[in-house]
Protein backbone atom coordinates (compact mmCIF):
# COMPACT_ATOMS: atom_id res chain seq x y z
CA UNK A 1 -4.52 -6.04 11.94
CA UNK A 2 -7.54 -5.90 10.10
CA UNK A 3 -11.02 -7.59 10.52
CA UNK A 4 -10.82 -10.98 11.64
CA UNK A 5 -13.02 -12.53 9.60
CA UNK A 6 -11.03 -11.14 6.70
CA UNK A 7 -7.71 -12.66 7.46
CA UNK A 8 -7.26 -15.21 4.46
CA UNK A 9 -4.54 -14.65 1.02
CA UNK A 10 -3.58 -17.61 -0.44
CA UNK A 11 0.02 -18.59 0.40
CA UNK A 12 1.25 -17.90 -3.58
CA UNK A 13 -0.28 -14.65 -2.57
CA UNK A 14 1.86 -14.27 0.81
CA UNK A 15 5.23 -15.44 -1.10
CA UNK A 16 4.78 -12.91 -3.14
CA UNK A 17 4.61 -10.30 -0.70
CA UNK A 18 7.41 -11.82 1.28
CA UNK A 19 9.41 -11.32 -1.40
CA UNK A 20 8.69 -7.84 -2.27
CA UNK A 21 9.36 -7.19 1.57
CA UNK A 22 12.93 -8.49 1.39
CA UNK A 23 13.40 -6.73 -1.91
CA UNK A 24 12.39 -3.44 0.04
CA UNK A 25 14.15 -4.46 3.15
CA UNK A 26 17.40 -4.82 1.38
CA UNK A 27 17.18 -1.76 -0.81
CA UNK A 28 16.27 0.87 2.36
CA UNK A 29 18.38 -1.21 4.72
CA UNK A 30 18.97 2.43 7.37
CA UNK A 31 15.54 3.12 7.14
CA UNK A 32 13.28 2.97 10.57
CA UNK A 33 10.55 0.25 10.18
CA UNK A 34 10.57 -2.18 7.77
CA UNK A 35 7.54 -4.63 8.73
CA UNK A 36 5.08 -4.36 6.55
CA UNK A 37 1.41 -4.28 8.24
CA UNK A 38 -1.53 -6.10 6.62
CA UNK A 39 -5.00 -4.39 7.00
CA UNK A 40 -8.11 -6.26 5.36
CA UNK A 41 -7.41 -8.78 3.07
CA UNK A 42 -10.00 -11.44 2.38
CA UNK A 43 -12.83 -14.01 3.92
CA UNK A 44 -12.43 -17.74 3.23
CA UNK A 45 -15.66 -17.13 0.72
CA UNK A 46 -17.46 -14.19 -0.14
CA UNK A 47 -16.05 -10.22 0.50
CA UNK A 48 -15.44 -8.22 3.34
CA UNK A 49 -18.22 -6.39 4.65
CA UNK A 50 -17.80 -2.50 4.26
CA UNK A 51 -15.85 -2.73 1.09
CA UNK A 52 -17.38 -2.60 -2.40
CA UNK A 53 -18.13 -5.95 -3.67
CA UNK A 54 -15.42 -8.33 -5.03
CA UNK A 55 -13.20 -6.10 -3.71
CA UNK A 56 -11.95 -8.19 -1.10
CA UNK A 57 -12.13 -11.74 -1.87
CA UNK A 58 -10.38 -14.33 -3.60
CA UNK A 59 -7.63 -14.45 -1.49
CA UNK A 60 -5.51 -12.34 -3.65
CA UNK A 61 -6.95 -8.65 -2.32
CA UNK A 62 -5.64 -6.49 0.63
CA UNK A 63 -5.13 -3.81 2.20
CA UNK A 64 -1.31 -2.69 3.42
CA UNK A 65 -0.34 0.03 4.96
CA UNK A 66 2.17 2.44 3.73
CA UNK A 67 5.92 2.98 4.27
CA UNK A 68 6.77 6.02 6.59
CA UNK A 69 9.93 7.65 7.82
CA UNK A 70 9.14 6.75 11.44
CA UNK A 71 9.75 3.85 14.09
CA UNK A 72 6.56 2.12 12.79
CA UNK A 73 4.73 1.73 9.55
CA UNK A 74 0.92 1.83 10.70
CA UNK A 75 -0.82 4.12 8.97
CA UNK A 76 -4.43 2.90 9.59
CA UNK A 77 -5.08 1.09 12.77
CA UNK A 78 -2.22 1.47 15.19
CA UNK A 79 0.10 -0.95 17.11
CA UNK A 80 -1.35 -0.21 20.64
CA UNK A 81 -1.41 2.74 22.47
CA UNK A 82 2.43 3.20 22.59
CA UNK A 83 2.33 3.15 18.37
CA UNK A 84 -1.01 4.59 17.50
CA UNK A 85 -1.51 4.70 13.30
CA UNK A 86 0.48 7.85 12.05
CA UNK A 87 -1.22 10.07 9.25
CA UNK A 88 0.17 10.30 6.15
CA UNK A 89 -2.40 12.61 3.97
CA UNK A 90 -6.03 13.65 5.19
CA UNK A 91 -7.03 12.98 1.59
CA UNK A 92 -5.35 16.29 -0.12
CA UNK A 93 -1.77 16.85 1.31
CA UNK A 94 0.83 14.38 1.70
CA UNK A 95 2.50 14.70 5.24
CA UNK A 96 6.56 14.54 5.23
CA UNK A 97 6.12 11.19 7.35
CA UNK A 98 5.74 9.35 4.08
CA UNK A 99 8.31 7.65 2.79
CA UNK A 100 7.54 7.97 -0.87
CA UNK A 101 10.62 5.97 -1.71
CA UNK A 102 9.75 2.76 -0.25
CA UNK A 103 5.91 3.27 -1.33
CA UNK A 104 7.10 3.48 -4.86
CA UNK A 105 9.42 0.65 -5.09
CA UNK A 106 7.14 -1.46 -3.31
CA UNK A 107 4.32 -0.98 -6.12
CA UNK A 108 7.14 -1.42 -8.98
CA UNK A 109 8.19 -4.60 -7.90
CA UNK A 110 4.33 -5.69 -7.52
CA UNK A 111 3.46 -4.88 -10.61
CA UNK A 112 6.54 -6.43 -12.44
CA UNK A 113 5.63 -9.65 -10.05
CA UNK A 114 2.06 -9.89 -10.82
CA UNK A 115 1.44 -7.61 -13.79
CA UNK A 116 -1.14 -6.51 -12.17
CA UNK A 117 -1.95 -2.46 -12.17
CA UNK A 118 -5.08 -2.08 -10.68
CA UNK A 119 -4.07 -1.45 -7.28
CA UNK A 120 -5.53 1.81 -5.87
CA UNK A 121 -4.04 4.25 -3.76
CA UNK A 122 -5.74 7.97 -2.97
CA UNK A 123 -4.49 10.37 -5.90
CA UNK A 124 -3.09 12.88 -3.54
CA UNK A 125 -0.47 10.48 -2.77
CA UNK A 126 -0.31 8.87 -6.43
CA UNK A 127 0.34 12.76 -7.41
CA UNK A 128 2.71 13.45 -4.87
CA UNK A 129 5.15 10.30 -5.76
CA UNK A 130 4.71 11.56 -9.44
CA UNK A 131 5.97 14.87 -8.64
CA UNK A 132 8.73 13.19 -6.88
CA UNK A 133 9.82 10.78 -9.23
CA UNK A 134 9.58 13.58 -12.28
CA UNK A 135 11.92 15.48 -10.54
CA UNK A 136 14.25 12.82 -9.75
CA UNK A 137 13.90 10.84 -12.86
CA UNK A 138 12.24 12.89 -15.64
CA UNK A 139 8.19 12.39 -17.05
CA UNK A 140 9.12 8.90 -18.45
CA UNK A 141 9.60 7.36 -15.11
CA UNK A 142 6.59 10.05 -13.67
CA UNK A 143 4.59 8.98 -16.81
CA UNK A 144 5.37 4.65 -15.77
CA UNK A 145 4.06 5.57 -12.80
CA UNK A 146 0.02 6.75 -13.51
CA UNK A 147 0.65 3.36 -15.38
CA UNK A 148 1.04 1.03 -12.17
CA UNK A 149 -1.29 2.29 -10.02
CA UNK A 150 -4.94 4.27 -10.13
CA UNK A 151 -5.92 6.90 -7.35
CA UNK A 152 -8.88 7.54 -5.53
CA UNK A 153 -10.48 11.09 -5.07
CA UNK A 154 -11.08 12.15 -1.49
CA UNK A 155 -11.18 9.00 1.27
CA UNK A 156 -14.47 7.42 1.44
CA UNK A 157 -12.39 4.11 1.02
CA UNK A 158 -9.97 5.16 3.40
CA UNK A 159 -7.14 5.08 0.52
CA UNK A 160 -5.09 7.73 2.08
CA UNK A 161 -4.05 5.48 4.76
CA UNK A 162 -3.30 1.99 3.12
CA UNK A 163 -3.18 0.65 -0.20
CA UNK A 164 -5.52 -1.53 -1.59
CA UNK A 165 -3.78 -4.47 -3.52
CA UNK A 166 -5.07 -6.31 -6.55
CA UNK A 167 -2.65 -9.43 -6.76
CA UNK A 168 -4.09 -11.85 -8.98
């Protein structure tokens, strides 16, 4: 769904996020949408022009959208007309379409897959899940959470509407 020319991840890469997919899929099994939608990811050399360099290449960095309580999960570019992208925070408030759940098991399982924790989201969203999880779970889990993730001010790299994933 994203740029053409940025269309390559390895195929470890792709396994990976196959699995976490299932391992969503199967834990929200009642809720709407459960495709997960692949924005930039990376060029067969080189980065992806309009992101920040190395950001986007080696075949291990992407953009995906997020998880939302709604018959689709594009929250960036939109299906077609039918399914255009649905907003899930203009940068400073979270909208109720997002399905904080899903967004924060997806990064868990990433991180305890990869050990990787540099993936960025936009901090309104990285505080809103915190808030969430601390008062379902207590500052420990809250806490594990600034851990796995880092968040963006504002959206000059349009982090309120996908997350950008560092998988190697």
């Amino acid at each position: 769904m994203g740029k053409r020319d940025c269309a390559y991840l390895r195929s470890s890469t792709l396994s990976e996020l196959e699995y976490i997919a299932h391992y969503i899929h199967n834990k929200f099994p009642d809720r709407p949408d459960r495709q997960t939608w692949i924005g930039d990811a990376c060029p067969q050399s080189g980065n992806c022009s309009g992101h920040p360099n190395g950001s986007h290449a080696g075949g291990q960095r992407l953009d995906i959208n997020y998880f939302v309580i709604d018959d689709h999960n594009s929250t960036q570019y939109g299906i077609s007309k039918e399914y255009p992208y649905i907003e899930v925070c203009d940068g400073e408030k979270v909208t109720s379409k997002f399905d904080w759940e899903r967004n924060y098991y997806f990064i868990k399982k990433l991180v305890e897959i990869t050990g990787n924790d540099t993936s960025r989201t936009c901090d309104a969203i990285q505080n809103y899940i915190f808030q969430k999880l601390y008062k379902q779970f207590g500052r420990t889990v809250g806490n594990e959470w600034y851990q796995m993730i880092s968040g963006d001010i504002g959206t000059k790299w349009q982090h309120h509407r996908h997350y950008h994933l560092n998988m190697n």
